[in-house]
C-alpha atoms as a PDB file:
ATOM      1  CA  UNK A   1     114.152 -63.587 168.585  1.00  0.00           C
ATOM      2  CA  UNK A   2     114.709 -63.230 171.974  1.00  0.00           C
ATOM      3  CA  UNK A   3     118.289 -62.701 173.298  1.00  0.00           C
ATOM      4  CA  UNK A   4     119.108 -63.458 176.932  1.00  0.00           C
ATOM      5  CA  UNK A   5     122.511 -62.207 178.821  1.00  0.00           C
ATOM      6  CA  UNK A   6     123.270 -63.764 182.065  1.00  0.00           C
ATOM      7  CA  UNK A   7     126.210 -64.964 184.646  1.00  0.00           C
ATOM      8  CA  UNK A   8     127.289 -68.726 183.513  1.00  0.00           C
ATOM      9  CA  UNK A   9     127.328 -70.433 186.966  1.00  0.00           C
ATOM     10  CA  UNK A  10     128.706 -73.948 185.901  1.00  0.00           C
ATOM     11  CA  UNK A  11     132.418 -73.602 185.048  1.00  0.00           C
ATOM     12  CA  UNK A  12     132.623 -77.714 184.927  1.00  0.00           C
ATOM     13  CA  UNK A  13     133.045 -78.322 181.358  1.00  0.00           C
ATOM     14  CA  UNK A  14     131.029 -81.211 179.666  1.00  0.00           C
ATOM     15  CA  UNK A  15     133.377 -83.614 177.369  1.00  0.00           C
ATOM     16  CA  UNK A  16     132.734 -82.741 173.690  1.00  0.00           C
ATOM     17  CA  UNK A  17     133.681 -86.439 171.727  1.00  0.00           C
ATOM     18  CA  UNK A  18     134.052 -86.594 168.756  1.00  0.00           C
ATOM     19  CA  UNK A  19     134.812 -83.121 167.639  1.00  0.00           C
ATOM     20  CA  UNK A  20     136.688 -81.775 171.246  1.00  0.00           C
ATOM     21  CA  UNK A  21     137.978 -82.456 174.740  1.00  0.00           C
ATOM     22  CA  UNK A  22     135.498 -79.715 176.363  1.00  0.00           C
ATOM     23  CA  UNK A  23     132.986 -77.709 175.225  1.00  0.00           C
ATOM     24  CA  UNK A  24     133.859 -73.359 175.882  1.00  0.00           C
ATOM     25  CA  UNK A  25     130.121 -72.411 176.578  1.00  0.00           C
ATOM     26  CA  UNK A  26     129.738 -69.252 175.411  1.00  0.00           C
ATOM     27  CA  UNK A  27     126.530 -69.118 173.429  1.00  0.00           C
ATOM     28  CA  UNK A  28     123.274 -71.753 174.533  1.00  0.00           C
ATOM     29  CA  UNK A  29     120.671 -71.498 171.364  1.00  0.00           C
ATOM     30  CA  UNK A  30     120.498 -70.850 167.503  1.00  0.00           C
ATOM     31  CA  UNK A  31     118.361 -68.078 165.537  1.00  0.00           C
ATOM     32  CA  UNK A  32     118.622 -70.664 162.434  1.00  0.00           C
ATOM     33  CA  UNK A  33     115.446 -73.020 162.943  1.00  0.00           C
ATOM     34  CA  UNK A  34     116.740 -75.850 161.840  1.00  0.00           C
ATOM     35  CA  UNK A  35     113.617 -78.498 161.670  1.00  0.00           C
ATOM     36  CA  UNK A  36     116.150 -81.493 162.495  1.00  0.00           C
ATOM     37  CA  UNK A  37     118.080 -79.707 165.122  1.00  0.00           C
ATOM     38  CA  UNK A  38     119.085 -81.470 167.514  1.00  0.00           C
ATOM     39  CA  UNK A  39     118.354 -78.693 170.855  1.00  0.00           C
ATOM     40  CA  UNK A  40     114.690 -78.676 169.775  1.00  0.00           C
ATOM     41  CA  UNK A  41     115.315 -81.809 172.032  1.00  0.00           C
ATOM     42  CA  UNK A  42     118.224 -81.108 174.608  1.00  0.00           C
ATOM     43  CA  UNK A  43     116.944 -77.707 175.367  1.00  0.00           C
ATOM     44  CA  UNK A  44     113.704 -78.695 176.006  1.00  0.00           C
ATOM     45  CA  UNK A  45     111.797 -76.462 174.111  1.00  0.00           C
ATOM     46  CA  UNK A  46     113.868 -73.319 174.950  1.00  0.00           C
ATOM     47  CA  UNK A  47     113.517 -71.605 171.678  1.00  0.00           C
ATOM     48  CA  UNK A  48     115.497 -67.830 173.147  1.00  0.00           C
ATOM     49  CA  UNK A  49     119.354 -67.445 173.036  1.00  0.00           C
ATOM     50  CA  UNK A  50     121.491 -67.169 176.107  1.00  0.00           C
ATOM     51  CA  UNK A  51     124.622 -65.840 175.893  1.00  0.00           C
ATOM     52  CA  UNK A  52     127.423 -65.036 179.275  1.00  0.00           C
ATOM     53  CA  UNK A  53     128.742 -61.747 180.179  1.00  0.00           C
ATOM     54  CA  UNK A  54     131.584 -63.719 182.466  1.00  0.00           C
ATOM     55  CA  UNK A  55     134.097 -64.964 179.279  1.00  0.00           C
ATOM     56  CA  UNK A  56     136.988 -63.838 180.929  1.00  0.00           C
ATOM     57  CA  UNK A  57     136.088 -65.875 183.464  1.00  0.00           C
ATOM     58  CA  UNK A  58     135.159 -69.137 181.690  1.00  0.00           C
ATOM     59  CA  UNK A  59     138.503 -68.639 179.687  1.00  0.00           C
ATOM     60  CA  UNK A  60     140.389 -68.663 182.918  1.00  0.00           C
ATOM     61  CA  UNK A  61     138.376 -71.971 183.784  1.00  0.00           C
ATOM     62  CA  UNK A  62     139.504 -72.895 180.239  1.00  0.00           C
ATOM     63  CA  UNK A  63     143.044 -72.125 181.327  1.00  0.00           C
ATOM     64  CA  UNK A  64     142.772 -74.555 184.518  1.00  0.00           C
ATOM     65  CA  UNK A  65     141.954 -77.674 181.945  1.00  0.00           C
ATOM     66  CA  UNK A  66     144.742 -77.071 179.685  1.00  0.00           C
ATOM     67  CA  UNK A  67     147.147 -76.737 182.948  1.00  0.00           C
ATOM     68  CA  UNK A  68     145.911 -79.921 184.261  1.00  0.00           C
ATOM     69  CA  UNK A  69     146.321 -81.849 181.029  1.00  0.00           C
ATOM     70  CA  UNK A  70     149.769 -80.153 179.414  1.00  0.00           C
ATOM     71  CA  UNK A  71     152.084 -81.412 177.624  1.00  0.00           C
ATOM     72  CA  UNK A  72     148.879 -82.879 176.031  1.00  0.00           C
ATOM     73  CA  UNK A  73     147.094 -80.704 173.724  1.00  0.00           C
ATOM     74  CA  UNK A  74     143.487 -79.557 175.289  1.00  0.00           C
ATOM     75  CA  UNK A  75     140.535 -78.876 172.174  1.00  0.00           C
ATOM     76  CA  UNK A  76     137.482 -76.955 173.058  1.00  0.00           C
ATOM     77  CA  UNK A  77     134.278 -76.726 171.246  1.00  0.00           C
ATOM     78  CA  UNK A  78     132.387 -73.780 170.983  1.00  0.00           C
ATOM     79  CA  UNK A  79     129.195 -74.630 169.336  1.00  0.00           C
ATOM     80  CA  UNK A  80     128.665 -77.659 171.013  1.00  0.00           C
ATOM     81  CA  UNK A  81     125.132 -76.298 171.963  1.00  0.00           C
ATOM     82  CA  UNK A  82     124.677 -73.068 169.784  1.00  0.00           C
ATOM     83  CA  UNK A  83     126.299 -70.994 167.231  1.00  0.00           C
ATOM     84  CA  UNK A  84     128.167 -68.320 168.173  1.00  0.00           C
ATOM     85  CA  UNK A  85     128.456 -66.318 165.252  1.00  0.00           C
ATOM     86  CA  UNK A  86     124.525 -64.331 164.933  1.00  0.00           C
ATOM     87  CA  UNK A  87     125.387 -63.378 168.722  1.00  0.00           C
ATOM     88  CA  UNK A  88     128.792 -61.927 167.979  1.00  0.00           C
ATOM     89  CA  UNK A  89     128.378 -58.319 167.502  1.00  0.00           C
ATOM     90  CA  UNK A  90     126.786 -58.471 170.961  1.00  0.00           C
ATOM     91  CA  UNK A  91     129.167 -59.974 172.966  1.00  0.00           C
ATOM     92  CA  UNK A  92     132.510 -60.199 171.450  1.00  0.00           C
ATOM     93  CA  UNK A  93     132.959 -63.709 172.730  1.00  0.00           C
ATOM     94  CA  UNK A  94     134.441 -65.629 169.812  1.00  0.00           C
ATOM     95  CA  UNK A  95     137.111 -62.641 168.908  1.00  0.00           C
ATOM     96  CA  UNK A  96     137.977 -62.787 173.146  1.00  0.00           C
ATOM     97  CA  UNK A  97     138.378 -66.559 172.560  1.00  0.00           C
ATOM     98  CA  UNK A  98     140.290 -66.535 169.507  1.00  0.00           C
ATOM     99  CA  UNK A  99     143.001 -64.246 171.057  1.00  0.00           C
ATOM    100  CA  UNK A 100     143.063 -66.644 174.556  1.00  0.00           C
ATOM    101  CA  UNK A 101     143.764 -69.354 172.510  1.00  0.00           C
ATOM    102  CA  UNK A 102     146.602 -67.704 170.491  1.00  0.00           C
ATOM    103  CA  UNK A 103     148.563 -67.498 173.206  1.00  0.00           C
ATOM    104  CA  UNK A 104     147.648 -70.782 174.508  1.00  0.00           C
ATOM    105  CA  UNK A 105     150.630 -73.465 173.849  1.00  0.00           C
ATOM    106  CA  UNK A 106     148.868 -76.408 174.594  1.00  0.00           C
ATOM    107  CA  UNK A 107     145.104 -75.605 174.217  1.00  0.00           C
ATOM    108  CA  UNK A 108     143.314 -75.723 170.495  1.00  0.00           C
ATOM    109  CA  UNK A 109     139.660 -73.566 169.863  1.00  0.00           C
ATOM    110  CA  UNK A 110     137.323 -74.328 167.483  1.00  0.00           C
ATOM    111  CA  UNK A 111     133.685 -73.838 166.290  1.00  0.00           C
ATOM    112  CA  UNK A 112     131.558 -74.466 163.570  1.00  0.00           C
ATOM    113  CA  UNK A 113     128.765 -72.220 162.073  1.00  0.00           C
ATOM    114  CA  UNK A 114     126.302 -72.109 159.440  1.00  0.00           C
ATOM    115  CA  UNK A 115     126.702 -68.601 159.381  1.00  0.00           C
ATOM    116  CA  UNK A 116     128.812 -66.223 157.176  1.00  0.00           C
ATOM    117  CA  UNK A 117     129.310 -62.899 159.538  1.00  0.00           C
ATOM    118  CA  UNK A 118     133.216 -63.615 160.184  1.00  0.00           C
ATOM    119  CA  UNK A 119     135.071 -60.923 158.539  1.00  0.00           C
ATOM    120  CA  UNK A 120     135.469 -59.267 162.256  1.00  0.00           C
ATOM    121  CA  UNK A 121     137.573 -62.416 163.203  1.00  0.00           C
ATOM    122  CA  UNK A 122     139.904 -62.098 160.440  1.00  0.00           C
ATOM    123  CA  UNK A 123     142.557 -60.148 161.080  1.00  0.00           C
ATOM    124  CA  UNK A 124     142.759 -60.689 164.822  1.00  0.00           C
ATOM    125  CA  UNK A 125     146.014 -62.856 166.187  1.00  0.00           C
ATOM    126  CA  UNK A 126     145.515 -66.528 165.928  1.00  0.00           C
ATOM    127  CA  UNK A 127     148.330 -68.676 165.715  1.00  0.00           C
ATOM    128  CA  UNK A 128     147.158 -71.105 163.887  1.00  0.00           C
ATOM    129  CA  UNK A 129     145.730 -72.442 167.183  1.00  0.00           C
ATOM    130  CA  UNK A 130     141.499 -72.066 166.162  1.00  0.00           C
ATOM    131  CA  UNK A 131     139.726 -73.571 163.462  1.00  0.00           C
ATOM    132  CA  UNK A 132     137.124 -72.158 161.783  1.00  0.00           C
ATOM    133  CA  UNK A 133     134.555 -74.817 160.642  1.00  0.00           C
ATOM    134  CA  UNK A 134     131.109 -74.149 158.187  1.00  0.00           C
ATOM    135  CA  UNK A 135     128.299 -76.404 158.939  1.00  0.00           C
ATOM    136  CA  UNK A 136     127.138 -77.053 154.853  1.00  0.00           C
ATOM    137  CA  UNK A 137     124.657 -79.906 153.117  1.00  0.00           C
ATOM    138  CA  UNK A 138     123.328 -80.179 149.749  1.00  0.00           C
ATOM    139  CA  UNK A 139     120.910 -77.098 148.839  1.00  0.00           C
ATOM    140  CA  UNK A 140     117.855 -78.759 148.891  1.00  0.00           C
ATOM    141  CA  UNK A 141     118.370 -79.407 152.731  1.00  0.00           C
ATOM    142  CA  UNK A 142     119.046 -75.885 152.760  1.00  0.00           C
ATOM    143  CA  UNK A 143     115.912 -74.660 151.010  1.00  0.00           C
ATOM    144  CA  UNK A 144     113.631 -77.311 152.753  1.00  0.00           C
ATOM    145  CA  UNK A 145     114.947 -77.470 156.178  1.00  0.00           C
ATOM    146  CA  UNK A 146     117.126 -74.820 157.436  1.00  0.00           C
ATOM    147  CA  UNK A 147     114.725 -71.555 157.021  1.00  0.00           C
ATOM    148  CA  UNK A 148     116.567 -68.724 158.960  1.00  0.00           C
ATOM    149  CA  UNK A 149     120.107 -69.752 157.593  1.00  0.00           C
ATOM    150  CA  UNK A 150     122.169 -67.996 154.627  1.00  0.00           C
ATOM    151  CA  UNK A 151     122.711 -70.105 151.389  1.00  0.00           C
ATOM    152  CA  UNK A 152     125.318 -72.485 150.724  1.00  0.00           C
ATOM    153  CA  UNK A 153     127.215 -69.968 148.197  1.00  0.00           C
ATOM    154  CA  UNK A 154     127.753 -67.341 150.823  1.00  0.00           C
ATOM    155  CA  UNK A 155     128.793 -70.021 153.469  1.00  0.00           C
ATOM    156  CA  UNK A 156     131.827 -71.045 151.001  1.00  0.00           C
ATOM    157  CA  UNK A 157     132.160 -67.507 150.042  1.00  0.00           C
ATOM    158  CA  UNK A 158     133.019 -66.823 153.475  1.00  0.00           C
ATOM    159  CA  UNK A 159     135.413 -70.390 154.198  1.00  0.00           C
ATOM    160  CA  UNK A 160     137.518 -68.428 151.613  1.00  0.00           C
ATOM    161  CA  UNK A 161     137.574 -65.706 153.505  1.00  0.00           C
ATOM    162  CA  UNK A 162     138.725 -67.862 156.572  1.00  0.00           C
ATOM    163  CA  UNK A 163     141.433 -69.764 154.782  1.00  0.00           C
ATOM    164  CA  UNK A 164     143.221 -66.703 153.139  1.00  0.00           C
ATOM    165  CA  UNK A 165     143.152 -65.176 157.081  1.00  0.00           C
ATOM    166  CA  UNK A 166     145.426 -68.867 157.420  1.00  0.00           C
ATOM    167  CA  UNK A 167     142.913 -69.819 159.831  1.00  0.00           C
ATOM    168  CA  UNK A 168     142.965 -73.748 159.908  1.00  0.00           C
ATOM    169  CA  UNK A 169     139.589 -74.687 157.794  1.00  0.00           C
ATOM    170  CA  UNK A 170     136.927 -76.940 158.310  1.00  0.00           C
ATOM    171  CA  UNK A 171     134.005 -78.181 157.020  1.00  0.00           C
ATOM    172  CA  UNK A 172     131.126 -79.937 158.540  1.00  0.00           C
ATOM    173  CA  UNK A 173     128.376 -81.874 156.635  1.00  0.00           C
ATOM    174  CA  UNK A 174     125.812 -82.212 159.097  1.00  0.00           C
ATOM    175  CA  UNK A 175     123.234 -84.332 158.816  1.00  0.00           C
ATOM    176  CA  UNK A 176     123.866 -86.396 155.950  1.00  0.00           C
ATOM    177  CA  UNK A 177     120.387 -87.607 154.869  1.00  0.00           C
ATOM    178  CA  UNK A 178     120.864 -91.374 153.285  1.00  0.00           C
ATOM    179  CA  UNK A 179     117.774 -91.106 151.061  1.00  0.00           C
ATOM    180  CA  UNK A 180     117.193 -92.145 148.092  1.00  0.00           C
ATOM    181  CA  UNK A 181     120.291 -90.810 145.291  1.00  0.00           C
ATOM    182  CA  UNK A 182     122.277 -89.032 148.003  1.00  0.00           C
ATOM    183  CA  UNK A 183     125.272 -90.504 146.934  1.00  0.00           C
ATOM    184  CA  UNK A 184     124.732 -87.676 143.800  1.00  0.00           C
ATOM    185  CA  UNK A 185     123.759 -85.346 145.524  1.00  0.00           C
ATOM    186  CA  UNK A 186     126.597 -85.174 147.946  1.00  0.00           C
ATOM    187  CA  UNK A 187     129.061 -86.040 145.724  1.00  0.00           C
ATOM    188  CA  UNK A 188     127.672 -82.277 143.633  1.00  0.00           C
ATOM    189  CA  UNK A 189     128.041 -80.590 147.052  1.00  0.00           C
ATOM    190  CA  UNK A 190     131.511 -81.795 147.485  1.00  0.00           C
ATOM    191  CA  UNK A 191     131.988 -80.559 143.799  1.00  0.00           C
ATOM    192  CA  UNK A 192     130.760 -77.503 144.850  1.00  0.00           C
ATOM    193  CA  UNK A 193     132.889 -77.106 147.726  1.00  0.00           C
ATOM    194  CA  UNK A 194     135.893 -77.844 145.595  1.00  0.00           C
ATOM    195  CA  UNK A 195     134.916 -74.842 143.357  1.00  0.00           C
ATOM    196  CA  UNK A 196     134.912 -72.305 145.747  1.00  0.00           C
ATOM    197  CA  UNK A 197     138.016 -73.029 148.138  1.00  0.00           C
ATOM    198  CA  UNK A 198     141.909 -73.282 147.143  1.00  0.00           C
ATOM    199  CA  UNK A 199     142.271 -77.479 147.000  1.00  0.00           C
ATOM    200  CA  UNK A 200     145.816 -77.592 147.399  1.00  0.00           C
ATOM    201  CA  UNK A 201     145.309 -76.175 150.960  1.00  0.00           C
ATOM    202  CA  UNK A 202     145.163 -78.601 154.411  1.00  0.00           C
ATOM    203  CA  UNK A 203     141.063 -78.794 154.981  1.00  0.00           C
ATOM    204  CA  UNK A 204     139.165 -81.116 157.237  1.00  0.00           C
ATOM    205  CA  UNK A 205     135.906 -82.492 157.260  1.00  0.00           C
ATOM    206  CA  UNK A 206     133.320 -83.852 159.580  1.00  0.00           C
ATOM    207  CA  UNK A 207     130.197 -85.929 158.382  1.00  0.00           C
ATOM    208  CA  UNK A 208     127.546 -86.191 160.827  1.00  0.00           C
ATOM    209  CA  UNK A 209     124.548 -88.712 159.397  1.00  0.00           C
ATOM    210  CA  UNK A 210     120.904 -87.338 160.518  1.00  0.00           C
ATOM    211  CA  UNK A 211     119.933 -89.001 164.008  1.00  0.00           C
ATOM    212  CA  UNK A 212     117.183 -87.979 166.245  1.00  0.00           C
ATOM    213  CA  UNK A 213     115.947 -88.606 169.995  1.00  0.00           C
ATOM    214  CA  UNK A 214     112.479 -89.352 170.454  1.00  0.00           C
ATOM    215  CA  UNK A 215     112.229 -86.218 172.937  1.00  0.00           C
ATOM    216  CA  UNK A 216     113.651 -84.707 169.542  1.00  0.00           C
ATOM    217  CA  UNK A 217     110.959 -86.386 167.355  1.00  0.00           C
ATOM    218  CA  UNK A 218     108.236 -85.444 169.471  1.00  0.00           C
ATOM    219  CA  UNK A 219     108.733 -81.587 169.601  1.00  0.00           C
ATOM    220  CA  UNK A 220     109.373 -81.570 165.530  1.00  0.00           C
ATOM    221  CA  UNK A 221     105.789 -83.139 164.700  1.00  0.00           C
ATOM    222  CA  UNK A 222     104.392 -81.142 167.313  1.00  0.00           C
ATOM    223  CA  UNK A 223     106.035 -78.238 165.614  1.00  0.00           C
ATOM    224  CA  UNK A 224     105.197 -79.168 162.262  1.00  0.00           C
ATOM    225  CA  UNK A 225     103.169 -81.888 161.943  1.00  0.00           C
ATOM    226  CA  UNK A 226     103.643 -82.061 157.877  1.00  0.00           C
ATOM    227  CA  UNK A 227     107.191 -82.574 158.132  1.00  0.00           C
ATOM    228  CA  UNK A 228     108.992 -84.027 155.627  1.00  0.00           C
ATOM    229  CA  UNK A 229     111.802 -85.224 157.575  1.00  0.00           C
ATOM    230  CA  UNK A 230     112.606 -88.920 157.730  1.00  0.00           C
ATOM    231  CA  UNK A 231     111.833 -89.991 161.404  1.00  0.00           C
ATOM    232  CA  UNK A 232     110.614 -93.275 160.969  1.00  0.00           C
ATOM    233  CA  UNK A 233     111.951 -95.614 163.827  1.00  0.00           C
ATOM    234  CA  UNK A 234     111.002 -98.573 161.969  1.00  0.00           C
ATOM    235  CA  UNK A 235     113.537 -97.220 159.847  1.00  0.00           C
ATOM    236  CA  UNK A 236     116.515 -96.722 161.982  1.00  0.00           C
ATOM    237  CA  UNK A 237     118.815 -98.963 164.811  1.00  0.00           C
ATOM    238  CA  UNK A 238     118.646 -97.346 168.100  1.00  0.00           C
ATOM    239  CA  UNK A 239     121.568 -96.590 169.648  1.00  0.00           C
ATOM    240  CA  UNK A 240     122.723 -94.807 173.375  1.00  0.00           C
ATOM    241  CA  UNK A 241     124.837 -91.988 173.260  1.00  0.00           C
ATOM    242  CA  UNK A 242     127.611 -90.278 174.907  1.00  0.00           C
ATOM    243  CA  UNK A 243     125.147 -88.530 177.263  1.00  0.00           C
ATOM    244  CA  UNK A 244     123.247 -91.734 178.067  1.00  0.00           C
ATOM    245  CA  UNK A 245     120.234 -90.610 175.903  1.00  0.00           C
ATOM    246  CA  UNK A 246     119.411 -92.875 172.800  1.00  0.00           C
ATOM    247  CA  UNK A 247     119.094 -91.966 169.609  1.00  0.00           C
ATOM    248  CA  UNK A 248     117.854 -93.176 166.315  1.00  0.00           C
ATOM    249  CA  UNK A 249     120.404 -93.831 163.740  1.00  0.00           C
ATOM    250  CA  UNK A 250     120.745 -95.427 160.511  1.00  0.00           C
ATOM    251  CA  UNK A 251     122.103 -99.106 160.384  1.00  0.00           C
ATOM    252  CA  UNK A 252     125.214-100.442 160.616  1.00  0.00           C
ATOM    253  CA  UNK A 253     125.549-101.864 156.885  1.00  0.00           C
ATOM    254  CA  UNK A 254     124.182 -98.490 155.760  1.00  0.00           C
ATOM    255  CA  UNK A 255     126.975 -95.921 157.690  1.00  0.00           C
ATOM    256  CA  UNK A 256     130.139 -98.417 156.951  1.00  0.00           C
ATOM    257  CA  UNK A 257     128.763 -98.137 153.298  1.00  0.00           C
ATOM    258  CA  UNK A 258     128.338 -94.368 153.722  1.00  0.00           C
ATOM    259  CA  UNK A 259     131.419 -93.811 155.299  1.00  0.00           C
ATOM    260  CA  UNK A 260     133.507 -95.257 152.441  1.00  0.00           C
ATOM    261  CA  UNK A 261     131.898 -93.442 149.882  1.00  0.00           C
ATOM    262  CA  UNK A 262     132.010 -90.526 151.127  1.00  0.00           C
ATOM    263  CA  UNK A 263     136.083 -90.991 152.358  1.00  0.00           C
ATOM    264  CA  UNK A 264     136.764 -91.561 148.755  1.00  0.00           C
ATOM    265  CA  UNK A 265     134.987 -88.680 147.203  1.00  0.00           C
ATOM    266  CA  UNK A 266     136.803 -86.097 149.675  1.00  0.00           C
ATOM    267  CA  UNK A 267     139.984 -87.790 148.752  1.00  0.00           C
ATOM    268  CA  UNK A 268     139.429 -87.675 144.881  1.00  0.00           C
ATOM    269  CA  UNK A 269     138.960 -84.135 145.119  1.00  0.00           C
ATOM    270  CA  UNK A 270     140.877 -82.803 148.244  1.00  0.00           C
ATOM    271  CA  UNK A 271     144.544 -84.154 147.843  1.00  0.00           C
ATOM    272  CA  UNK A 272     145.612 -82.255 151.235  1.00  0.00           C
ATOM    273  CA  UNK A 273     142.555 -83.287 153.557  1.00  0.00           C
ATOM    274  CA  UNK A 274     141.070 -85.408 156.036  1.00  0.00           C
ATOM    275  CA  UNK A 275     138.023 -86.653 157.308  1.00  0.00           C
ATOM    276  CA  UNK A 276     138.540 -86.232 161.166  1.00  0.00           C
ATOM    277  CA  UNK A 277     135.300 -88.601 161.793  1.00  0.00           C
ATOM    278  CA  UNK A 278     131.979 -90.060 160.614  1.00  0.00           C
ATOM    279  CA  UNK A 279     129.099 -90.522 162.481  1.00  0.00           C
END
């Protein structure tokens, strides 16, 4: 895949709800090929990665935000539009982050990833001050619609890894598919998840139900016309987003119904963790 390194221009940071205050750019793209991500629609059918050669300068931009907002605490994203992990061993970006943030009082870093190359990151200084988050789902989605990513074991395998470095953990279940008996099935992959990381330890979660643009929509068929993914909009309410783009999402009934089950099966096995949002 092709990797492209440039000079990021824009140092006004786009507002990252629910999971941040900002997203850090430091990575645009994904070599996973994901057949429901979501940049097959936002970067308009971009399908190279761009990473920045200027991260000391978009941390000092980073800087300016937390100034301008202390005593509040400032949280950045940095995966709001790729993953930054595959690109790592290029540009040192995330471990140049990580130690920024340390030393930051008021300002928080975190990313998520469904990658498992993080044993770089784990004995650098953190402070307690980035989170670490793996992007996991059930292993069929894994086997049927996430071709270029590692498998769920060596995800968690890795989480592990994170926690004992007393990074803060997170995990991110993203897109929850409400077909038919995926109450089961994510109820095993929380199972799962509880057999490979310490449960006494603080852990959060973020479940992210399976939406789609029709920009989105359009470039998956015409990328794979015999997909298997459910992108009916008879099926789904539409919805505008954050961005001012709308989306197809499941119903109302269906997501409060959702929601609950899946708040009490973290709680039943998790005694020490949260669910920081479902959407």
């Amino acid at each position: 895949q092709t990797m492209v390194a440039g000079v990021r221009k824009t140092l006004t940071f786009q507002g990252c709800r629910p999971s941040a205050d900002y997203q850090l750019p430091l990575v645009t793209g994904c070599p996973g090929r994901c057949e429901y991500c979501y940049l097959l629609g936002s970067l308009g059918g971009r399908t190279y990665l761009r990473v920045y050669v200027n991260v000391p300068q978009i941390l000092a931009r980073a800087a300016d935000y937390i100034e301008e907002r202390r005593p509040r605490l400032t949280v950045f994203e940095g995966s709001a539009v790729g993953d930054p992990v595959p690109v790592e061993r290029y540009t040192g970006a995330l471990a140049r982050a990580v130690t920024f943030f340390a030393a930051q009082e008021f300002g928080r870093f975190r990313f998520v990833t469904k990658f498992a190359d993080v044993d770089h990151l784990l004995d650098l200084p953190h402070a307690g001050r980035t989170t670490i988050r793996f992007s996991v789902n059930t292993p069929a989605v894994i086997r049927r619609y996430e071709a270029g990513t590692p498998r769920l074991e060596e995800r968690l395998r890795a989480a592990a890894r994170v926690a004992a470095a007393g990074y803060p953990l997170g995990l991110m279940i993203a897109p929850v598919f409400l077909s038919e008996g995926w109450e089961r099935d994510y109820e095993e992959l929380l199972g799962t998840i509880a057999g490979h990381l310490d449960r006494s330890q603080p852990l959060s979660f973020e479940f992210v139900t399976h939406r789609f643009t029709e920009r989105a929509r359009t470039k998956i068929l015409e990328l794979n016309p015999a997909s298997t993914l459910p992108l009916d909009p008879q099926e789904r309410r539409f919805k505008y987003g954050q961005f001012g783009y709308g989306k197809y999402v499941y119903g109302a009934e269906k997501m409060e119904q959702a929601g609950d089950f899946l708040a009490r099966s973290v709680a039943a096995l998790f005694p020490r963790a949260t669910v920081a949002y479902f959407v």
